[in-house]
Protein backbone atom coordinates (compact mmCIF):
# COMPACT_ATOMS: atom_id res chain seq x y z
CA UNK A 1 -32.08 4.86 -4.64
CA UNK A 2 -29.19 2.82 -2.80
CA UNK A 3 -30.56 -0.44 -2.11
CA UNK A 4 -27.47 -2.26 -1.13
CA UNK A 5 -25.52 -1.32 2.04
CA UNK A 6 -22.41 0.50 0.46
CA UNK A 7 -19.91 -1.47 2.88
CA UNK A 8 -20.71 -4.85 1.85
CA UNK A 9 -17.57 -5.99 -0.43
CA UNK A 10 -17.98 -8.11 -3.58
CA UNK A 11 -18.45 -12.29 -3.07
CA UNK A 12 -14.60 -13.73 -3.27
CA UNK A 13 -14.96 -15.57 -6.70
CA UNK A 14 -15.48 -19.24 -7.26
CA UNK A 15 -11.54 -19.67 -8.01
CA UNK A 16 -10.48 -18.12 -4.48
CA UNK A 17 -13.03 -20.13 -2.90
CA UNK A 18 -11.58 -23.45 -4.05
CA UNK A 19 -8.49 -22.48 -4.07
CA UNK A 20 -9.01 -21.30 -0.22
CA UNK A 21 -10.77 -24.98 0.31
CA UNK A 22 -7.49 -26.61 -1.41
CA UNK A 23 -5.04 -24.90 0.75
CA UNK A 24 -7.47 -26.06 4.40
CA UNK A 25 -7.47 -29.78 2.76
CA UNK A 26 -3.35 -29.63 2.77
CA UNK A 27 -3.52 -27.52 6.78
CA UNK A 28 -0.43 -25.75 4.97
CA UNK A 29 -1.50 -22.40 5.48
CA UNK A 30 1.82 -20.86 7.12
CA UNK A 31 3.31 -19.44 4.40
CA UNK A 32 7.00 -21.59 4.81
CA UNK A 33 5.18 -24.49 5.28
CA UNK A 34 5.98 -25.32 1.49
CA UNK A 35 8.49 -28.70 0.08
CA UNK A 36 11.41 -28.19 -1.40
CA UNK A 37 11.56 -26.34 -4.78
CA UNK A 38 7.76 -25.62 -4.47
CA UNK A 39 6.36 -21.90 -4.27
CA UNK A 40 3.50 -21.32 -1.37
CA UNK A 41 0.54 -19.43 -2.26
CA UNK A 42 1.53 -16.06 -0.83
CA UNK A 43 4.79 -16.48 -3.24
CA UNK A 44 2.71 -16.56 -6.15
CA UNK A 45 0.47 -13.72 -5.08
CA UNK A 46 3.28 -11.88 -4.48
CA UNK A 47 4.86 -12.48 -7.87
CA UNK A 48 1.27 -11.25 -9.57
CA UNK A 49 0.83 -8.48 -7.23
CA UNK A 50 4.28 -6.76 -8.05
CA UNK A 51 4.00 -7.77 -11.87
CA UNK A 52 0.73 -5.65 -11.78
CA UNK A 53 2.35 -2.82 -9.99
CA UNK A 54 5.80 -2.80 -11.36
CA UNK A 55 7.66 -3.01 -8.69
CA UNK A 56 10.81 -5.19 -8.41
CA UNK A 57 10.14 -6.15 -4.59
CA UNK A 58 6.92 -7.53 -2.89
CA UNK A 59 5.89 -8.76 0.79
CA UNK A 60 3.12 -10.21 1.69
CA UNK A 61 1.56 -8.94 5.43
CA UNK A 62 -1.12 -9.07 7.63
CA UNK A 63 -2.57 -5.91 7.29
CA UNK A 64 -1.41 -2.42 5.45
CA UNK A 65 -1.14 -1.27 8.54
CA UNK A 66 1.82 -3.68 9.34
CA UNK A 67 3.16 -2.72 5.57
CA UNK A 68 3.19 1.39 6.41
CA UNK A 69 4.86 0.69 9.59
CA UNK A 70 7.70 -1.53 8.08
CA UNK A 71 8.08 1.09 5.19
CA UNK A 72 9.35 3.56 8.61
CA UNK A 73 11.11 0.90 10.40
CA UNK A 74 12.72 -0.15 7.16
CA UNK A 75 14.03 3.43 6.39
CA UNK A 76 15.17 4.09 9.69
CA UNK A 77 12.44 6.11 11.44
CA UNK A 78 14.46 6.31 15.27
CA UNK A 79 12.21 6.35 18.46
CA UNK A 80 9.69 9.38 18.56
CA UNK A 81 10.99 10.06 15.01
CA UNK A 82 8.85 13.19 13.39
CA UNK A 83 7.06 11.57 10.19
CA UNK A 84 5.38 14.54 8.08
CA UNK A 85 1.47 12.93 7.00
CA UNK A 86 -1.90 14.42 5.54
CA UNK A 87 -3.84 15.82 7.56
CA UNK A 88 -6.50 14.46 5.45
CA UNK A 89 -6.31 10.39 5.86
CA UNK A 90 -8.05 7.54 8.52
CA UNK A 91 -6.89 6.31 11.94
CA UNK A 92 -4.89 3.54 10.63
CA UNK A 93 -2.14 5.99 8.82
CA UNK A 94 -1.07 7.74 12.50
CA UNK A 95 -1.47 4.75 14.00
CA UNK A 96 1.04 2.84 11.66
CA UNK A 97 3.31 6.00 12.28
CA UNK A 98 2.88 5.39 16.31
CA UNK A 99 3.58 1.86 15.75
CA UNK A 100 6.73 2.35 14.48
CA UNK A 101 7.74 4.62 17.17
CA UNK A 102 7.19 7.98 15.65
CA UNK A 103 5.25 10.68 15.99
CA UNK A 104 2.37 12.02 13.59
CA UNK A 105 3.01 15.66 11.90
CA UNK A 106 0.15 16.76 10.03
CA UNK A 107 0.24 18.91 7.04
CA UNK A 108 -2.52 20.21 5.02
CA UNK A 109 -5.16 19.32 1.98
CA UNK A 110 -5.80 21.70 -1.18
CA UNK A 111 -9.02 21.79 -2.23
CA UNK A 112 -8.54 18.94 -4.48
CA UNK A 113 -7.93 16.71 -1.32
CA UNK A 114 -4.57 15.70 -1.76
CA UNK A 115 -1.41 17.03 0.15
CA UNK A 116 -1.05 20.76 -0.21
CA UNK A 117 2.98 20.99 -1.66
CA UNK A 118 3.52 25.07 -0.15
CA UNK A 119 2.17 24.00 3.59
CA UNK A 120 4.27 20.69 3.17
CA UNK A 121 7.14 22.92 2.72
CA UNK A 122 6.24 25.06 5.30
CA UNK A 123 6.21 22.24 7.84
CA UNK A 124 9.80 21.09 6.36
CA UNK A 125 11.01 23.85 7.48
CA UNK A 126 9.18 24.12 10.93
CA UNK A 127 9.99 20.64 11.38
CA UNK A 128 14.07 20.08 10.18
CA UNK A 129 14.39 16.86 12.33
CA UNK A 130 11.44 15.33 10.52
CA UNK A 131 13.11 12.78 7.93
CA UNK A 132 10.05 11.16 6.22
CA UNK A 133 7.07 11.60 4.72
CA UNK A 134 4.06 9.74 4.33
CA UNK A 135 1.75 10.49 1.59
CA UNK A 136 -1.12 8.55 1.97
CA UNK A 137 -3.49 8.87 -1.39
CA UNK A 138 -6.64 9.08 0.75
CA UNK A 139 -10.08 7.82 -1.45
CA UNK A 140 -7.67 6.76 -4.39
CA UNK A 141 -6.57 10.57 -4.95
CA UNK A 142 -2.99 11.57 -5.45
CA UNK A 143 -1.07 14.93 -5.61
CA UNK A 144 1.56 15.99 -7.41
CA UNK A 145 3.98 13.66 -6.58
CA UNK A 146 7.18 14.98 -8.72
CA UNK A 147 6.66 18.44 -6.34
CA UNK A 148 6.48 16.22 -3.36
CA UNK A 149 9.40 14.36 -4.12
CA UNK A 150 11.24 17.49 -5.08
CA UNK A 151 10.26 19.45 -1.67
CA UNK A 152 12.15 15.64 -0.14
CA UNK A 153 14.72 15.49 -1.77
CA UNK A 154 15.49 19.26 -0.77
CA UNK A 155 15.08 18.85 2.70
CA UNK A 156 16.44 15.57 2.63
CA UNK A 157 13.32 13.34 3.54
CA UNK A 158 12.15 10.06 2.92
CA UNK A 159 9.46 9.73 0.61
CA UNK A 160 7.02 6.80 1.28
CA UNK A 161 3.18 6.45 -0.02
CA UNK A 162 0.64 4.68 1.57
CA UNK A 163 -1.26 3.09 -1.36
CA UNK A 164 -4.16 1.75 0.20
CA UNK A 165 -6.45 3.40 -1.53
CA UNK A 166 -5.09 3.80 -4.60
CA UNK A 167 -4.33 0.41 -6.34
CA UNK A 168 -5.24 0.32 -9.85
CA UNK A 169 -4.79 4.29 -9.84
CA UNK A 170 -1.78 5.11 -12.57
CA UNK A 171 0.49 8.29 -12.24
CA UNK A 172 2.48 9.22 -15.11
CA UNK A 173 1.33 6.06 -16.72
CA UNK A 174 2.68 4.26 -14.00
CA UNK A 175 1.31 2.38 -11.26
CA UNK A 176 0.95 4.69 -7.82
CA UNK A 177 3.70 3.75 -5.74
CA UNK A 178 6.39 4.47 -7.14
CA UNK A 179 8.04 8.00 -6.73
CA UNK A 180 8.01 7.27 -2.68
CA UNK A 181 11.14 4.25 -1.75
CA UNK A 182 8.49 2.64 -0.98
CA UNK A 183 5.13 1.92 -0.95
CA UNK A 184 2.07 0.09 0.76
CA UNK A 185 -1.44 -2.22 -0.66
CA UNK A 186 -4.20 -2.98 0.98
CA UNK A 187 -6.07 -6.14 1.22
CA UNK A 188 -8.38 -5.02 4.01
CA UNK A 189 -12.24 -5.80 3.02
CA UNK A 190 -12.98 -2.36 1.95
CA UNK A 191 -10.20 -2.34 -0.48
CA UNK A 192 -10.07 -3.30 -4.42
CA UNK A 193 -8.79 -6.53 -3.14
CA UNK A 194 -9.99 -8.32 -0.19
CA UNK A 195 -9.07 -11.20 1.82
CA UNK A 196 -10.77 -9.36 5.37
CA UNK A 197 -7.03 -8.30 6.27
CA UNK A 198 -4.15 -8.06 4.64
CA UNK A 199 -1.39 -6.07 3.15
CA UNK A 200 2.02 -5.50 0.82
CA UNK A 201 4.87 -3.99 1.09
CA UNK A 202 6.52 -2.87 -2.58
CA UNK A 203 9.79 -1.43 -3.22
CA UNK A 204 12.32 -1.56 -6.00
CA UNK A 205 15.34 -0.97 -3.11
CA UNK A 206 16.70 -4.65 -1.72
CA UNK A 207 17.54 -3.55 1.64
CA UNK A 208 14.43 -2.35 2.30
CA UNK A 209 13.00 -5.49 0.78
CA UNK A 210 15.35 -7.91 2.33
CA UNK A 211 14.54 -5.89 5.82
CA UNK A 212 10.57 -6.05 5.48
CA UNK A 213 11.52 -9.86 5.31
CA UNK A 214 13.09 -10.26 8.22
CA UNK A 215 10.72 -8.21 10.51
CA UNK A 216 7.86 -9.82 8.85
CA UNK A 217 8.97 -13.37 9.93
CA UNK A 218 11.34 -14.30 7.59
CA UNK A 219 14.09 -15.66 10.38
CA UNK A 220 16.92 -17.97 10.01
CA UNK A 221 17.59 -18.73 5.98
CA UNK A 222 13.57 -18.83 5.60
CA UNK A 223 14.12 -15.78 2.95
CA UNK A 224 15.28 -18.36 0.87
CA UNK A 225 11.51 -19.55 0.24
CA UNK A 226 10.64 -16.12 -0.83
CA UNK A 227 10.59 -15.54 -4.87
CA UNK A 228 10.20 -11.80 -4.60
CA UNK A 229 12.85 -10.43 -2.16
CA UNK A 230 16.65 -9.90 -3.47
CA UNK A 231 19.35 -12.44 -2.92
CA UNK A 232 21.00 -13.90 0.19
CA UNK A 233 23.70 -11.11 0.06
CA UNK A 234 21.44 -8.50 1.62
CA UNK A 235 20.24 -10.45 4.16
CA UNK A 236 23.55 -9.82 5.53
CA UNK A 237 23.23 -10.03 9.41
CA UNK A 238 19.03 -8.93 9.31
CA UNK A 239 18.33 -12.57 10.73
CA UNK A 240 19.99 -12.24 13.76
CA UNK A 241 19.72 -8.58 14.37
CA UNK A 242 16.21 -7.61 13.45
CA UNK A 243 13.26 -8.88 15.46
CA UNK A 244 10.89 -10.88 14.08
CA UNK A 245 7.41 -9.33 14.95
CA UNK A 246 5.46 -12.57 13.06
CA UNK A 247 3.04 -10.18 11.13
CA UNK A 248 3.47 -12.66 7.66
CA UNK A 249 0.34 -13.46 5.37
CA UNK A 250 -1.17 -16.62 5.47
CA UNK A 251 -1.71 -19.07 2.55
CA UNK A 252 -5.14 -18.64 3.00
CA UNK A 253 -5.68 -15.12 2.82
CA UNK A 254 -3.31 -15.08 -0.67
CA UNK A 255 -5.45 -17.42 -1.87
CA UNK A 256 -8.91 -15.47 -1.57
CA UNK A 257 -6.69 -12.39 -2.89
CA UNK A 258 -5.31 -14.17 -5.98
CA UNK A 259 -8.31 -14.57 -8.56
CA UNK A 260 -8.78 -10.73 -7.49
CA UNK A 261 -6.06 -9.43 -8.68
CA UNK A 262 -7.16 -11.06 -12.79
CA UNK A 263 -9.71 -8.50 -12.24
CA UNK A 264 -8.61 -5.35 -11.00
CA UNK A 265 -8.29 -3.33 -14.29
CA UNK A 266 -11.71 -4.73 -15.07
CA UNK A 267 -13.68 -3.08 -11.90
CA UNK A 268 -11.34 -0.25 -12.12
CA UNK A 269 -13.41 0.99 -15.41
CA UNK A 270 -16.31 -0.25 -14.06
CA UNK A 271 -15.76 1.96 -10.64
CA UNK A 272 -14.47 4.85 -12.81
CA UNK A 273 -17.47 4.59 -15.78
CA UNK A 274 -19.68 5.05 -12.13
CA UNK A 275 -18.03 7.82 -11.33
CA UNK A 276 -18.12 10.04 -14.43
CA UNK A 277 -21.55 9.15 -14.78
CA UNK A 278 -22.59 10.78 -11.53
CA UNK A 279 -19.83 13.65 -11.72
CA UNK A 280 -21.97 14.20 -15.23
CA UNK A 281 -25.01 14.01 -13.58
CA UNK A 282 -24.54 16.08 -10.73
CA UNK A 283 -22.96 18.98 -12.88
CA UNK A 284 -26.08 19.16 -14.95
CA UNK A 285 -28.51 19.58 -12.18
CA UNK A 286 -30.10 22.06 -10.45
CA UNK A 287 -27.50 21.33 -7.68
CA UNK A 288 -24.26 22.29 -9.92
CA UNK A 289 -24.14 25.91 -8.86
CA UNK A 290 -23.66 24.75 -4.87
CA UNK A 291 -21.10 22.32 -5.79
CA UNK A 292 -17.58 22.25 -7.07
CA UNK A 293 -16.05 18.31 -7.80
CA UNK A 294 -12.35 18.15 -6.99
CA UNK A 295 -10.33 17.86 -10.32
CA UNK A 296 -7.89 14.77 -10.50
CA UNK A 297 -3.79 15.58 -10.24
CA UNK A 298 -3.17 15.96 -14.23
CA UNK A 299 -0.82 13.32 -13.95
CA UNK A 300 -3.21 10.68 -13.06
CA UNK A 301 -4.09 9.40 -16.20
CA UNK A 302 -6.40 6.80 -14.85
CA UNK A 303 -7.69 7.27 -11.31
């Protein structure tokens, strides 16, 4: 039996504690707040996060939901823009996509609960004005992303993924994340890494990188105190041209997240050993002949 209530996240360890206490002591906790030549604390989180993804470009947020809805805004989603989504996902996913000014088109699961590739063509065709899509790998499952992509890059769409759920999940033997332009982390309490809210935005594309900047709070020359965005040349005119909607990560929350992220392929077998243990157990009960499990993408070589 369940003893412990299946929301409550694990204790932030000892190192993200202090190092949370350190940055209060300073009161530095706005990320630019830093001296000259020295890297704040969402800097270096940023640096581990995309060194344990892969990707070239990281941005530190206040939520994944600010992270999907820059992904949109960064790729040019226009005012009541279509955005193709599962149908299968949470609240937050259409929300970011109403946030950004779009509107929510829903296409269907398969049976392994991940985005059905003939209905997503389907809807491509219903829908030709539609110009991106957002996978979102809802419970830490993803589809077949090389058919996804392909149906895209067909009908001319822009491939994002919504990685929330899937951090520490591989595809290909790469990290998730990377077949879309872009892609979004979550560091919302529920998550594999938690600082209560948070969120990044990855990409290996420097406008989109040097874009999420700017709208993230980045104004004047501050992108100069960010170690993971591309160089002042594609900045260009962003600065003065792009609002700055002030939705940054704090110093505090990258510090809770930091010691986290040492750990991540550590729980992930731990999670996963938990899973095949009841997936083995359930399919040698009584019960197996009423239930069928969902079989993982065969590309996922570690969910």
């Amino acid at each position: 039996m369940v003893k412990r209530d299946i929301k409550t996240p694990d204790p932030i360890p000892l190192e993200g504690i202090q190092e949370a206490v350190s940055v209060m002591e300073t009161g530095r906790l706005y990320r630019y707040n830093v001296m000259p030549g020295e890297k704040s604390v969402v800097s270096k989180c940023e640096e581990e996060i995309a060194a344990y993804t892969g990707h070239k470009y990281c941005v530190g947020l206040n939520s994944c939901g600010s992270a999907i809805m820059l992904m949109m805004k960064c790729t040019g989603l226009e005012q009541g823009g279509e955005v193709l989504s599962n149908a299968f996902t949470f609240g937050a996913v259409p929300s970011a996509i109403e946030h950004a000014g779009g509107k929510a088109v829903y296409v269907e699961s398969n049976y392994e609960h991940v985005m059905c590739v003939e209905d997503l063509e389907k809807k491509l065709v219903m829908y030709p004005n539609a110009k991106h899509v957002l996978v979102s790998h809802m419970r830490g499952k993803v589809g077949d992303m090389k058919a996804i992509a392909d149906a895209c890059k067909r009908h001319d769409a822009i491939l994002l993924e919504d990685c929330a759920h899937s951090l520490g999940v591989l595809y290909d033997g790469e990290h998730s994340g990377h077949i879309g332009v872009a892609s979004a982390i979550s560091a919302q309490s529920y998550k594999m890494i938690n600082s209560g809210e948070g969120g990044f935005l990855l990409t290996d594309d420097p406008d989109i990188a040097a874009k999420c900047a700017v709208y993230a709070g980045a104004y004047e020359s501050l992108n100069s105190k960010h170690t993971t965005v591309p160089g002042p040349e594609y900045f260009k005119e962003y600065p003065t041209t792009i609002p700055n909607y002030s939705i940054r990560m704090s110093n505090l929350a990258a510090a809770v997240i930091r010691p986290q992220i040492k750990t991540l392929d550590e729980r992930t077998e731990k999670y996963n050993k938990r899973y095949h243990d009841l997936v083995e157990k359930l399919e040698g009960s009584n019960m197996a002949k009423y239930m069928s499990i969902p079989k993982l993408t065969p590309e996922v070589t570690r969910m």
